[in-house]
C-alpha atoms as a PDB file:
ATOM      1  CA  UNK A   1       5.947 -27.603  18.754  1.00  0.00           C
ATOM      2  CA  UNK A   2       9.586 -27.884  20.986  1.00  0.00           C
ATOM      3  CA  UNK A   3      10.498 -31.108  19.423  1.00  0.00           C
ATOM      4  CA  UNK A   4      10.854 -32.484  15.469  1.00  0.00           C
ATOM      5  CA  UNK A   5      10.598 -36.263  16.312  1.00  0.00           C
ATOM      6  CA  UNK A   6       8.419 -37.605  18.657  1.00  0.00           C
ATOM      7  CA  UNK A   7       9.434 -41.650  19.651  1.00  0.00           C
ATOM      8  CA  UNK A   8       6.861 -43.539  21.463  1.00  0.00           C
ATOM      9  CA  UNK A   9       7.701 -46.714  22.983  1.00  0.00           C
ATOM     10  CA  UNK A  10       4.655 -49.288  22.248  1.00  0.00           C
ATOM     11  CA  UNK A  11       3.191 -51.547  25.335  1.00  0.00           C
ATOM     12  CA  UNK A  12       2.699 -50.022  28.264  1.00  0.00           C
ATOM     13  CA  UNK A  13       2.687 -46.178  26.146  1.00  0.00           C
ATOM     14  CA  UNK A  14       0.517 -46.242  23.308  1.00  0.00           C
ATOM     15  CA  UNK A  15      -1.406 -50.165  23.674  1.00  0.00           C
ATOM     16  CA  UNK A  16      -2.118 -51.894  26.511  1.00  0.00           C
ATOM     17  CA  UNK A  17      -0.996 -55.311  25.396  1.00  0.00           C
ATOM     18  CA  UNK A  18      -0.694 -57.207  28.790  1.00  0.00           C
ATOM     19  CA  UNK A  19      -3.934 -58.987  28.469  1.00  0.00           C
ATOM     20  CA  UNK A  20      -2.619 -60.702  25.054  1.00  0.00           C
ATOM     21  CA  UNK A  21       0.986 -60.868  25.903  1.00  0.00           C
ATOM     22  CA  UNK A  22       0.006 -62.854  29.251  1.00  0.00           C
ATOM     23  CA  UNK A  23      -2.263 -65.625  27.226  1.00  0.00           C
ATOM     24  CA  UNK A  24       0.134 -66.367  24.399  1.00  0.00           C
ATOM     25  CA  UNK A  25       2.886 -66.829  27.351  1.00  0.00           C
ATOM     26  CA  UNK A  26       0.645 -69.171  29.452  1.00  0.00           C
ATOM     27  CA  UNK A  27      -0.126 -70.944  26.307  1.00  0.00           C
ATOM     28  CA  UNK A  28       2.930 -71.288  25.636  1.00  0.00           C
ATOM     29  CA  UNK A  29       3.998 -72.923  28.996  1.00  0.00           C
ATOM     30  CA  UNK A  30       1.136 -75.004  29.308  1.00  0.00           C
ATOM     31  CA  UNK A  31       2.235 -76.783  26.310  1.00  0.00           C
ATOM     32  CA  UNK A  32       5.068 -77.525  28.179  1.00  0.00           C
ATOM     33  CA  UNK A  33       3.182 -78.307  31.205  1.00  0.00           C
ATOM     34  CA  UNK A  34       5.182 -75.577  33.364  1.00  0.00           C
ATOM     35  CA  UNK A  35       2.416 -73.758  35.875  1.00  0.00           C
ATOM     36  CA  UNK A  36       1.213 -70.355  34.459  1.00  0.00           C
ATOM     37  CA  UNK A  37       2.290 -66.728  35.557  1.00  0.00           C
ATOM     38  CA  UNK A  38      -0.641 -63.960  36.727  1.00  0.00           C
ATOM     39  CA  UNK A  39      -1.184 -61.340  34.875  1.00  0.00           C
ATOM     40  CA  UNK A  40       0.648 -59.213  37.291  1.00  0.00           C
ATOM     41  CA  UNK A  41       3.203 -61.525  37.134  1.00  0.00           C
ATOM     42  CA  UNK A  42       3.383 -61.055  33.186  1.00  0.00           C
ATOM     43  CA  UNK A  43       3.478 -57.068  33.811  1.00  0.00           C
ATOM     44  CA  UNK A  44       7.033 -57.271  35.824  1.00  0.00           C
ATOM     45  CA  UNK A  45       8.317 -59.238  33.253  1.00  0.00           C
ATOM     46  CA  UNK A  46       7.966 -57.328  29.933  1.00  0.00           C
ATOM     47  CA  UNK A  47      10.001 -54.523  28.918  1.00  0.00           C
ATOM     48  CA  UNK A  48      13.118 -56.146  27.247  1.00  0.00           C
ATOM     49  CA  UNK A  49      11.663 -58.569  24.623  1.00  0.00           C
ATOM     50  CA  UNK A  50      10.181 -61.817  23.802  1.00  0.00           C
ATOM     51  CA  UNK A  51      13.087 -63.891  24.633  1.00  0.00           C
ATOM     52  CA  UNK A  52      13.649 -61.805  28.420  1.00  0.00           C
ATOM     53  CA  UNK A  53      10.206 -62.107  28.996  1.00  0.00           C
ATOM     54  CA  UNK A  54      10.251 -66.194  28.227  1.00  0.00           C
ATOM     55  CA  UNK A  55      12.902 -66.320  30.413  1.00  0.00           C
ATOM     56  CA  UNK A  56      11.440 -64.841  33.684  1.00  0.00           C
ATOM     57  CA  UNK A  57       7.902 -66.592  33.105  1.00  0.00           C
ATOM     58  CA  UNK A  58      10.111 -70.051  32.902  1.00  0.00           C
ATOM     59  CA  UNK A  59      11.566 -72.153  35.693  1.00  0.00           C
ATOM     60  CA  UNK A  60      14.824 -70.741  37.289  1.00  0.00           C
ATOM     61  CA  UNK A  61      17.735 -73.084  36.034  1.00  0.00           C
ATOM     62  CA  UNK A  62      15.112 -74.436  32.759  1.00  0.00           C
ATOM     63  CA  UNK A  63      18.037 -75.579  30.107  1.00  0.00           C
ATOM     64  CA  UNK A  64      18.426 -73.540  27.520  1.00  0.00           C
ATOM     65  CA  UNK A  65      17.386 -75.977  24.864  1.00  0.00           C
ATOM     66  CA  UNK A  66      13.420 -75.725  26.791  1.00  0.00           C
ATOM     67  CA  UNK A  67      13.532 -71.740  26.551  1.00  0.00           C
ATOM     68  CA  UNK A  68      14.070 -71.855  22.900  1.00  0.00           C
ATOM     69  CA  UNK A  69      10.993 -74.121  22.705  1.00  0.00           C
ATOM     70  CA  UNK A  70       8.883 -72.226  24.938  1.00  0.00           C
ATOM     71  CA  UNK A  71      10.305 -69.309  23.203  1.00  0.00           C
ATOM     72  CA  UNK A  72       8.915 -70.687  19.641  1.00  0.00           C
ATOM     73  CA  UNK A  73       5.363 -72.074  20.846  1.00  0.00           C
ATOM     74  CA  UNK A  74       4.618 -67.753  22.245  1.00  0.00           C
ATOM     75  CA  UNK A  75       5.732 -66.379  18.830  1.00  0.00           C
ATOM     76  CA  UNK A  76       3.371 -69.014  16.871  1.00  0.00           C
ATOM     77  CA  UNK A  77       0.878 -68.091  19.152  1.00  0.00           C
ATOM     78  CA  UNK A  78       0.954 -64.321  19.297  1.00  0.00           C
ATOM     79  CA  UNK A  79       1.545 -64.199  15.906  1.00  0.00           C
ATOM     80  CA  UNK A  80      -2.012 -65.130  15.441  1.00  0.00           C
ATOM     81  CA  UNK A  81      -3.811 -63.268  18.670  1.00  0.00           C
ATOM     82  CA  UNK A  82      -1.716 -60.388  19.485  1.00  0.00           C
ATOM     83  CA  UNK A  83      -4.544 -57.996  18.809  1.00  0.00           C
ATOM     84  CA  UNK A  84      -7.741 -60.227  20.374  1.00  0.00           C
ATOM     85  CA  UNK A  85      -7.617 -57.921  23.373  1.00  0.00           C
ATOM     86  CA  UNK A  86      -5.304 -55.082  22.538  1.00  0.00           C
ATOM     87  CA  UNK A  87      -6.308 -51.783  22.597  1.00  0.00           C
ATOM     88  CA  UNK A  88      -5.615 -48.096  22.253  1.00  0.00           C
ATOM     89  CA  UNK A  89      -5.314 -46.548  25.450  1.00  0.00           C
ATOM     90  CA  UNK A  90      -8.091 -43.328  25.905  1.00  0.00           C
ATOM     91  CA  UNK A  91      -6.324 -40.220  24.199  1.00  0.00           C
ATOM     92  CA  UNK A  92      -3.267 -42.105  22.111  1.00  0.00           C
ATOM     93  CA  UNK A  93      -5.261 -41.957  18.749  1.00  0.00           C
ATOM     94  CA  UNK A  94      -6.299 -38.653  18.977  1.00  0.00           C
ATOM     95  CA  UNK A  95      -2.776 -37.063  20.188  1.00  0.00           C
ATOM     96  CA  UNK A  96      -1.056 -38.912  17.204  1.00  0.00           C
ATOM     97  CA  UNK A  97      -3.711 -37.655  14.930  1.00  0.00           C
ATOM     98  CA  UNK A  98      -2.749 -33.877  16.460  1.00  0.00           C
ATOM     99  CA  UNK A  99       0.952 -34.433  16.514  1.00  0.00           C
ATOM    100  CA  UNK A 100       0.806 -34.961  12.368  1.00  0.00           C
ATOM    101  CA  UNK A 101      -1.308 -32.079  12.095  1.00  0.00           C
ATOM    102  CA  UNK A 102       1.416 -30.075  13.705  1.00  0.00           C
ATOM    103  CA  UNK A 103       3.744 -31.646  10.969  1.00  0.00           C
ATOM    104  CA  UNK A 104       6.210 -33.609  13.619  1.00  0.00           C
ATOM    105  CA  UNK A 105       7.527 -36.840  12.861  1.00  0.00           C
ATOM    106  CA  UNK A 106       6.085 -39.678  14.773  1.00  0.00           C
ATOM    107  CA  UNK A 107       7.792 -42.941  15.215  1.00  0.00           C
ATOM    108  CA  UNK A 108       7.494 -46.525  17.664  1.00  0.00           C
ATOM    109  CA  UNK A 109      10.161 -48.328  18.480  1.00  0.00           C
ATOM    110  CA  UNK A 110       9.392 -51.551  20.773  1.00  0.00           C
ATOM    111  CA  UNK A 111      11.254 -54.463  22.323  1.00  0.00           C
ATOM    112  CA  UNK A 112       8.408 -55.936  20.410  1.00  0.00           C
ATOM    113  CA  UNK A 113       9.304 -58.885  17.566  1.00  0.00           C
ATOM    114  CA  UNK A 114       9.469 -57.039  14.686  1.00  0.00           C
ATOM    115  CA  UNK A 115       6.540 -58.579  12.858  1.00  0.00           C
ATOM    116  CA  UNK A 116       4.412 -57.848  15.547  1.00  0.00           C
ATOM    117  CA  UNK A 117       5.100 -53.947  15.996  1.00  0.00           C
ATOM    118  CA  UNK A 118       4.335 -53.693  12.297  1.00  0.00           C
ATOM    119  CA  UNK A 119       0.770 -55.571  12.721  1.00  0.00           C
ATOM    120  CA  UNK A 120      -0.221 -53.253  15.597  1.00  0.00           C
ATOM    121  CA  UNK A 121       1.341 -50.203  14.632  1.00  0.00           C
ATOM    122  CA  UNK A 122      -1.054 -50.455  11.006  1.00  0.00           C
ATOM    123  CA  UNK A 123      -4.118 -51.891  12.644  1.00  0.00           C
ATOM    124  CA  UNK A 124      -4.493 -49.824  15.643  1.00  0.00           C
ATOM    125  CA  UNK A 125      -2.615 -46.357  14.193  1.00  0.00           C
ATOM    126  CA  UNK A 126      -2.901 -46.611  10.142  1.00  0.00           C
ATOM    127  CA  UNK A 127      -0.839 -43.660   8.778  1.00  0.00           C
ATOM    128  CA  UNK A 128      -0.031 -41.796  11.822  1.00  0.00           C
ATOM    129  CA  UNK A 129       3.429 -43.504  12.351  1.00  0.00           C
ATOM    130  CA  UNK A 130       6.078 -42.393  10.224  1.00  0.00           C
ATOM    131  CA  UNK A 131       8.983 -44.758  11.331  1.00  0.00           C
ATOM    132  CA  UNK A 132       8.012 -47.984  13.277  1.00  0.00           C
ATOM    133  CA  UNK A 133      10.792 -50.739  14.943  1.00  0.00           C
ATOM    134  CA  UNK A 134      10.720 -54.036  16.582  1.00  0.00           C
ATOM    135  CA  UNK A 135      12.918 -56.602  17.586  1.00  0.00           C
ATOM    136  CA  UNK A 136      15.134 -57.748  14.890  1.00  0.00           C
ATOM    137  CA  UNK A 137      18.024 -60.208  14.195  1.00  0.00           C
ATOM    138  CA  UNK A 138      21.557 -58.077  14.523  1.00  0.00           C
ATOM    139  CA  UNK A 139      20.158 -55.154  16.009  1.00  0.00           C
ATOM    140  CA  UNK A 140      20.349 -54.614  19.730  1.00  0.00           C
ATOM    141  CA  UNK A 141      17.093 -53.952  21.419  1.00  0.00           C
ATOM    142  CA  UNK A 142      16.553 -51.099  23.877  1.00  0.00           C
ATOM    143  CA  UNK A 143      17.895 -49.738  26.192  1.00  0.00           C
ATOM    144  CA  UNK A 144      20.635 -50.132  23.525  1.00  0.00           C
ATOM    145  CA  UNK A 145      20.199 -46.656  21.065  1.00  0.00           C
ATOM    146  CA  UNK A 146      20.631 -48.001  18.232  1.00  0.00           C
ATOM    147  CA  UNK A 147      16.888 -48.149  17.005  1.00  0.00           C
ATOM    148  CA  UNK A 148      16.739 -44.297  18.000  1.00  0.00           C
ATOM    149  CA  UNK A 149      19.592 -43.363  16.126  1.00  0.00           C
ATOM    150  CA  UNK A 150      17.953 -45.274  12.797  1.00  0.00           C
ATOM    151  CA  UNK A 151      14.856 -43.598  13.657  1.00  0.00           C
ATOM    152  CA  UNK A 152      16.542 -39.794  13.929  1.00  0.00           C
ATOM    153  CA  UNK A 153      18.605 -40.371  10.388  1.00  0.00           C
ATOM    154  CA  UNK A 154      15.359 -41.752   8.734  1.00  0.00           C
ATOM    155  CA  UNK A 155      13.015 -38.489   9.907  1.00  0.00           C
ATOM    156  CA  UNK A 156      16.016 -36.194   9.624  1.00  0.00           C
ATOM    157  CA  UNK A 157      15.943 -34.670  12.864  1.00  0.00           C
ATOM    158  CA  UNK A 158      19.168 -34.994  15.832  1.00  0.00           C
ATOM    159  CA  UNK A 159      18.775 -36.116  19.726  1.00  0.00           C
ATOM    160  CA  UNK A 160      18.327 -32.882  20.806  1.00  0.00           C
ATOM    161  CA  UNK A 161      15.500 -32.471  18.530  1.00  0.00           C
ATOM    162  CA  UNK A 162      13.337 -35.509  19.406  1.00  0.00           C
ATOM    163  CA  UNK A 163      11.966 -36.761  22.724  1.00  0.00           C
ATOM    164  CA  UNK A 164      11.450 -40.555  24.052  1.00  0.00           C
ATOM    165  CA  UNK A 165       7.940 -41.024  25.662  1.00  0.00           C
ATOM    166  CA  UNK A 166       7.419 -44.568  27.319  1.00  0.00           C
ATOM    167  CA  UNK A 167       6.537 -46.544  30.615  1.00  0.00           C
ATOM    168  CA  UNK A 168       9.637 -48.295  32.033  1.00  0.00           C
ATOM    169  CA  UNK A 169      12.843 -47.848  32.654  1.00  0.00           C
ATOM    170  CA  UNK A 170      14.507 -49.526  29.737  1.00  0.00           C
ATOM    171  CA  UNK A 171      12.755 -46.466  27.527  1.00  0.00           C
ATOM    172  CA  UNK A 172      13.937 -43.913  30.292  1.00  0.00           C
ATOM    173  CA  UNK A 173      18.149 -45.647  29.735  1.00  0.00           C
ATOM    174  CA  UNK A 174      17.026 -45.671  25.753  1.00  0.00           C
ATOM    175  CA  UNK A 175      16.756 -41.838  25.842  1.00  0.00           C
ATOM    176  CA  UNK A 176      19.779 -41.409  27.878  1.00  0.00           C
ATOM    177  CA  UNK A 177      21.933 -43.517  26.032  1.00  0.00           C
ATOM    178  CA  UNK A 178      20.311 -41.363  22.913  1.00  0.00           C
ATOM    179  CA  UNK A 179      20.771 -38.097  24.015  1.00  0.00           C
ATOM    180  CA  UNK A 180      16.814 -37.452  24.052  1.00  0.00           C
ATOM    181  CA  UNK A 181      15.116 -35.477  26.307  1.00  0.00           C
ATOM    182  CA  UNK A 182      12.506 -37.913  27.951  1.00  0.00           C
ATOM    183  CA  UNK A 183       8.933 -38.400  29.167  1.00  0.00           C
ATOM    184  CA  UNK A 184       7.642 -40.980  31.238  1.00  0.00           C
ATOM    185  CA  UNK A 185       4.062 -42.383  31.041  1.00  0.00           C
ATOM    186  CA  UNK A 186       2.177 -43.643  34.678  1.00  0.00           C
ATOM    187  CA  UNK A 187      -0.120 -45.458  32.737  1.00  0.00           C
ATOM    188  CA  UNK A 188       1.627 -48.014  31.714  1.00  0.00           C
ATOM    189  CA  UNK A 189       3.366 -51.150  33.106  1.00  0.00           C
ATOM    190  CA  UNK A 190       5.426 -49.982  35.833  1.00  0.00           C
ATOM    191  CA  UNK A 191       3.766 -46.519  37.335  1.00  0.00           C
ATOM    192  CA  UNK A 192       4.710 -43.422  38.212  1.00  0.00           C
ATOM    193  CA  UNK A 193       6.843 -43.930  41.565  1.00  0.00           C
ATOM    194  CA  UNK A 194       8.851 -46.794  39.728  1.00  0.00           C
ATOM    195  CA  UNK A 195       9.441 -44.140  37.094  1.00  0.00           C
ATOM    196  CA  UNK A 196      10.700 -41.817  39.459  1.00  0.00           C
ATOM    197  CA  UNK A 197      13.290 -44.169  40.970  1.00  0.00           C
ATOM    198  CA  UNK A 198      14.840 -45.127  37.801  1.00  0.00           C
ATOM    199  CA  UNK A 199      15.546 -41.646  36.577  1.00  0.00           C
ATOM    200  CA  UNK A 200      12.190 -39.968  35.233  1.00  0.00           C
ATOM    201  CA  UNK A 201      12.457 -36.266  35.482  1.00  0.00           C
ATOM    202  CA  UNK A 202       8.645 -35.866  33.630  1.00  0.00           C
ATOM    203  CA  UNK A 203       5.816 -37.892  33.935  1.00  0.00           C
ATOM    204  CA  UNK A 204       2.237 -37.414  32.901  1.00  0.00           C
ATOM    205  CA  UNK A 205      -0.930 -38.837  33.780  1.00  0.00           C
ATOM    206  CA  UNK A 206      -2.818 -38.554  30.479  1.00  0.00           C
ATOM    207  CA  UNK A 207      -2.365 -38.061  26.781  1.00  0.00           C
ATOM    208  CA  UNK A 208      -3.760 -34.449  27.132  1.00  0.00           C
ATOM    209  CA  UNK A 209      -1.146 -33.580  29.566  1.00  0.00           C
ATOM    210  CA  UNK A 210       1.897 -35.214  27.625  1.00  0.00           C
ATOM    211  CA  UNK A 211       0.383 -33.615  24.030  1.00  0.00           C
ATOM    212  CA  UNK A 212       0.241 -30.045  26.182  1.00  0.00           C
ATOM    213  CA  UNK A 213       4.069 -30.567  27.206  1.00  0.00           C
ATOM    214  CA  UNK A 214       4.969 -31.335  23.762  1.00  0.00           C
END
């Protein structure tokens, strides 16, 4: 295999999570009886964490006070329903299951809460992730490296033995800023001319293409 360490970014890459991520953040602004986002809406606005993704769904100009209540009311709710309609997308199972085989290290690291990268990660890919990463309290989120760099010294392999695979720009500036090569994903939340624009060299189509350039 060319690389040691593969590093998968999480929604949009290996789960498409829009379906849940859209009802716990209309949930949560109906209970503060702000109107509700689309689920295209909710697509555009994902990619740098909870709080980001709060943010754009609210109000311009709602006090800050508001977002962290809004903010509170998602994570209670996703907490409990981020995997009601979550799934797999075709081919991620059974290229995670061949990249083991193949004896490289396999890790996720998400803009995700924490909490909630573990729960999927386990339910939807039970021991085929070696290293998984969320959000978390003092650690900068992506496109930050940070995460990578934790991931690299925990699987014992350097940036220019590991590649970033993911759906949006933030994951294509998280390889940069990593010194990873990187591979974009057009299935995902943003698409393969958006990927383009913001710096994408590779993209694939499928998981069969992406495991045959790996």
């Amino acid at each position: 295999m060319k690389y040691k360490a593969v590093i998968f970014d999480l929604d949009g890459t290996l789960l498409n999570t829009l379906d849940d991520l859209a009802t716990s953040m209309n949930y949560a602004l109906r209970s503060f009886s702000f109107p509700e986002r689309s689920r295209e809406e909710i697509r555009t606005f994902v990619g740098n964490g909870i709080r980001m993704l709060v943010r754009r769904a609210l109000p311009e100009g709602t006090p800050e006070e508001t977002e962290d209540k809004v903010f509170s009311a998602f994570h209670e709710h996703y907490a409990k329903h981020c995997a009601d309609k979550t799934a797999p997308y075709d081919g991620a199972l059974g290229t995670l299951r061949a990249l083991r085989e193949q004896g490289v290290k396999v890790a996720v690291i998400s803009n995700k809460a924490h909490y909630a990268t573990l729960a999927l990660c386990e339910r939807f890919f039970p021991s085929l992730i070696d290293v998984c990463v969320g959000q978390r309290e003092g650690v900068r989120t992506k496109p930050a490296p940070d995460a990578v760099f934790e991931v690299l010294a925990s699987v014992g392999a350097g940036a220019d033995e590991a590649v970033f695979v993911g759906d949006a720009d933030t994951d294509v500036e998280t390889a940069k800023n990593a010194g990873c090569d990187f591979i974009g994903v057009t299935w995902g939340f943003r698409g393969k001319k958006f990927l383009i624009e913001h710096g994408a060299r590779i993209t694939v189509d499928t998981f069969d293409e992406l495991y045959g350039i790996l």
